[in-house]
C-alpha atoms as a PDB file:
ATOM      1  CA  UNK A   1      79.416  46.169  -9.897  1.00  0.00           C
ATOM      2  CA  UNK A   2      76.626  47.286  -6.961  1.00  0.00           C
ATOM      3  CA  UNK A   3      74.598  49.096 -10.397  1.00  0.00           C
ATOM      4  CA  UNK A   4      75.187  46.159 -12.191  1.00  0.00           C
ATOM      5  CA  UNK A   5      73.330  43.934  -9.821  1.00  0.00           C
ATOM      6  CA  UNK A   6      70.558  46.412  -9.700  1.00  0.00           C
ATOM      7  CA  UNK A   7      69.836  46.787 -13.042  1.00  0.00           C
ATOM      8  CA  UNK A   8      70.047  42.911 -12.994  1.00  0.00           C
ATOM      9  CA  UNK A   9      67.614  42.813 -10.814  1.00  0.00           C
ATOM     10  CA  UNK A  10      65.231  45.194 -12.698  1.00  0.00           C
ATOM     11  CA  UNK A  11      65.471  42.746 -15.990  1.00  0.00           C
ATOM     12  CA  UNK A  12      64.498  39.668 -13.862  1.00  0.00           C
ATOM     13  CA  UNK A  13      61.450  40.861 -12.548  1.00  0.00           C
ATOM     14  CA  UNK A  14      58.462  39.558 -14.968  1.00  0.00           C
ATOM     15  CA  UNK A  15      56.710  41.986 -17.288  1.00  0.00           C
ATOM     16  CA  UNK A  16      52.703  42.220 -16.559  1.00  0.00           C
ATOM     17  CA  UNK A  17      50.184  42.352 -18.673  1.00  0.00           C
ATOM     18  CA  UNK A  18      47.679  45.062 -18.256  1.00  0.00           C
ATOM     19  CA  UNK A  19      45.074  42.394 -17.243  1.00  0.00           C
ATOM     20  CA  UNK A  20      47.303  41.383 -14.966  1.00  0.00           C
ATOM     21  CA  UNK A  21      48.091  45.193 -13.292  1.00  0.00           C
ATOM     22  CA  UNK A  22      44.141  45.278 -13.367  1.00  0.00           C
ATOM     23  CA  UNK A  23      43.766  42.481 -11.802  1.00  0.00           C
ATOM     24  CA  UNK A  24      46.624  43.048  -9.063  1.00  0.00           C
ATOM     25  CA  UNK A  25      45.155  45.858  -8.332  1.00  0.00           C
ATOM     26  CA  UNK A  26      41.143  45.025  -8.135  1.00  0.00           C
ATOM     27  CA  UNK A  27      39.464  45.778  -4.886  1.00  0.00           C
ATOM     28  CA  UNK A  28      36.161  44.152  -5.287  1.00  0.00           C
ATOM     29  CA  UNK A  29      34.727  41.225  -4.357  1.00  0.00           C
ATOM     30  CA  UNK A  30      37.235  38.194  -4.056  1.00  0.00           C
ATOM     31  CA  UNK A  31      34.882  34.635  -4.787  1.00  0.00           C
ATOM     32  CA  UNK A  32      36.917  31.152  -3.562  1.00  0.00           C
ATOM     33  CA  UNK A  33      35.889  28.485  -5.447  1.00  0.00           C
ATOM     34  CA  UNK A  34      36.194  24.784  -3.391  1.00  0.00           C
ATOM     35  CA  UNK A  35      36.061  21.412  -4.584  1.00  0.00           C
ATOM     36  CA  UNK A  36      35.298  20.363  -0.963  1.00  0.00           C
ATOM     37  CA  UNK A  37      31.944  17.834  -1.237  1.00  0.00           C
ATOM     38  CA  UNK A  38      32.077  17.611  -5.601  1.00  0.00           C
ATOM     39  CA  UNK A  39      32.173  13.880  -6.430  1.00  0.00           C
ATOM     40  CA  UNK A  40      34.266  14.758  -9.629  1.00  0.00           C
ATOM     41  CA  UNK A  41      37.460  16.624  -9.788  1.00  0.00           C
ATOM     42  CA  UNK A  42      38.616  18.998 -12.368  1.00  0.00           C
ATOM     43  CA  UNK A  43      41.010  16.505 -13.780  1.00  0.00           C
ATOM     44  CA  UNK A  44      37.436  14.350 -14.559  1.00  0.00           C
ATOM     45  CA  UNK A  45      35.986  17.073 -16.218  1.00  0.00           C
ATOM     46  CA  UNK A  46      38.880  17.825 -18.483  1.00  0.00           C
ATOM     47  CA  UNK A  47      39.103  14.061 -19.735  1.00  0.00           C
ATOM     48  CA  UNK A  48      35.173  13.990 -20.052  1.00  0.00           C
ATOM     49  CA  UNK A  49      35.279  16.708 -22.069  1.00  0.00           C
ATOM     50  CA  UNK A  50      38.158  15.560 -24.319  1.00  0.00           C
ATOM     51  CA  UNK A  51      36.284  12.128 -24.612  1.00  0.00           C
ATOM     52  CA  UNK A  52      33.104  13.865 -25.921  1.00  0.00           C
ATOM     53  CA  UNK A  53      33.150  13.792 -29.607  1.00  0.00           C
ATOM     54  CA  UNK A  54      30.603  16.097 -30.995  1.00  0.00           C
ATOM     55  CA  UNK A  55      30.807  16.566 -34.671  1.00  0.00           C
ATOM     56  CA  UNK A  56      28.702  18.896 -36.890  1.00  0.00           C
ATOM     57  CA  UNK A  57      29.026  19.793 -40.232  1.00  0.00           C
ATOM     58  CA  UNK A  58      27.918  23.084 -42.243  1.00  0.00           C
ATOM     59  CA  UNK A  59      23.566  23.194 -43.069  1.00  0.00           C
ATOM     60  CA  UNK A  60      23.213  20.208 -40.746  1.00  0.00           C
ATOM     61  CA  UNK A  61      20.221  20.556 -39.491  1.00  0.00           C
ATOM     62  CA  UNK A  62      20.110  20.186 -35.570  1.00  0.00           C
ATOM     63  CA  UNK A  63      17.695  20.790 -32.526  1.00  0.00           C
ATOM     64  CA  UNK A  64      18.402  23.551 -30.201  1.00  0.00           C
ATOM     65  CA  UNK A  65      17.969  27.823 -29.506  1.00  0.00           C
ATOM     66  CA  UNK A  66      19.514  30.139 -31.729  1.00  0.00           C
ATOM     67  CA  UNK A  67      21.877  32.703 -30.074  1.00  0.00           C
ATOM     68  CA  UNK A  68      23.468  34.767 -32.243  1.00  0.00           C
ATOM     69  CA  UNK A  69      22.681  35.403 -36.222  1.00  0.00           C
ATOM     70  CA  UNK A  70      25.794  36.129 -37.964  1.00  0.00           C
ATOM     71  CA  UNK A  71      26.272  36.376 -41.962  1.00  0.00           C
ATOM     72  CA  UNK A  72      27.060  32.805 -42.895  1.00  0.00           C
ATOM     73  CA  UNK A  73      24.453  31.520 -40.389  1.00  0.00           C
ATOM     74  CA  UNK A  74      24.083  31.569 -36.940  1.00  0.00           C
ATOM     75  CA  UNK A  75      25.369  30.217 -33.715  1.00  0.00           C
ATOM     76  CA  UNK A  76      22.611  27.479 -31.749  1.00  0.00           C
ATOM     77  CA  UNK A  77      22.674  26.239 -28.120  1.00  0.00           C
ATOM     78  CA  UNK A  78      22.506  22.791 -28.629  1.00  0.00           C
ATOM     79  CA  UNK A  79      22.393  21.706 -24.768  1.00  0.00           C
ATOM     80  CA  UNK A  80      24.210  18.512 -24.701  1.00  0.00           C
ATOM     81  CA  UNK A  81      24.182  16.299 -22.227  1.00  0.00           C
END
């Protein structure tokens, strides 16, 4: 019963990723991000973001800087605010 329990235990434990080993095991610098002093919360920025309705269709013809040229067109920072 005693190896039972052990290889028990060995199934429970959860199976990483390799971004997660990498990551577990990353010695640089750590950066902690606070919401301390932001007049919005994350939760606000979620639902202003699912509010936003911003629909484009193919050849419209919009103002903003191209990043990226691909083979069916390109891909354009539109900066909306």
């Amino acid at each position: 019963p005693a190896q039972t329990s052990t290889a028990l235990n060995v199934a429970a434990e959860p199976i990483m990723s390799r971004f997660d080993r990498l990551k577990k095991n990353y010695k640089g610098p750590q950066v902690v991000v606070s919401s301390e002093g932001l007049d919005f919360s994350y939760d606000d920025f979620a639902d202003a973001v699912a509010n936003t309705d911003y629909s484009f269709n193919r050849n419209d013809v919009v103002k903003g800087t191209v990043v990226q040229y691909e083979n069916g067109g390109c891909v354009v920072d539109l900066v909306c605010r």
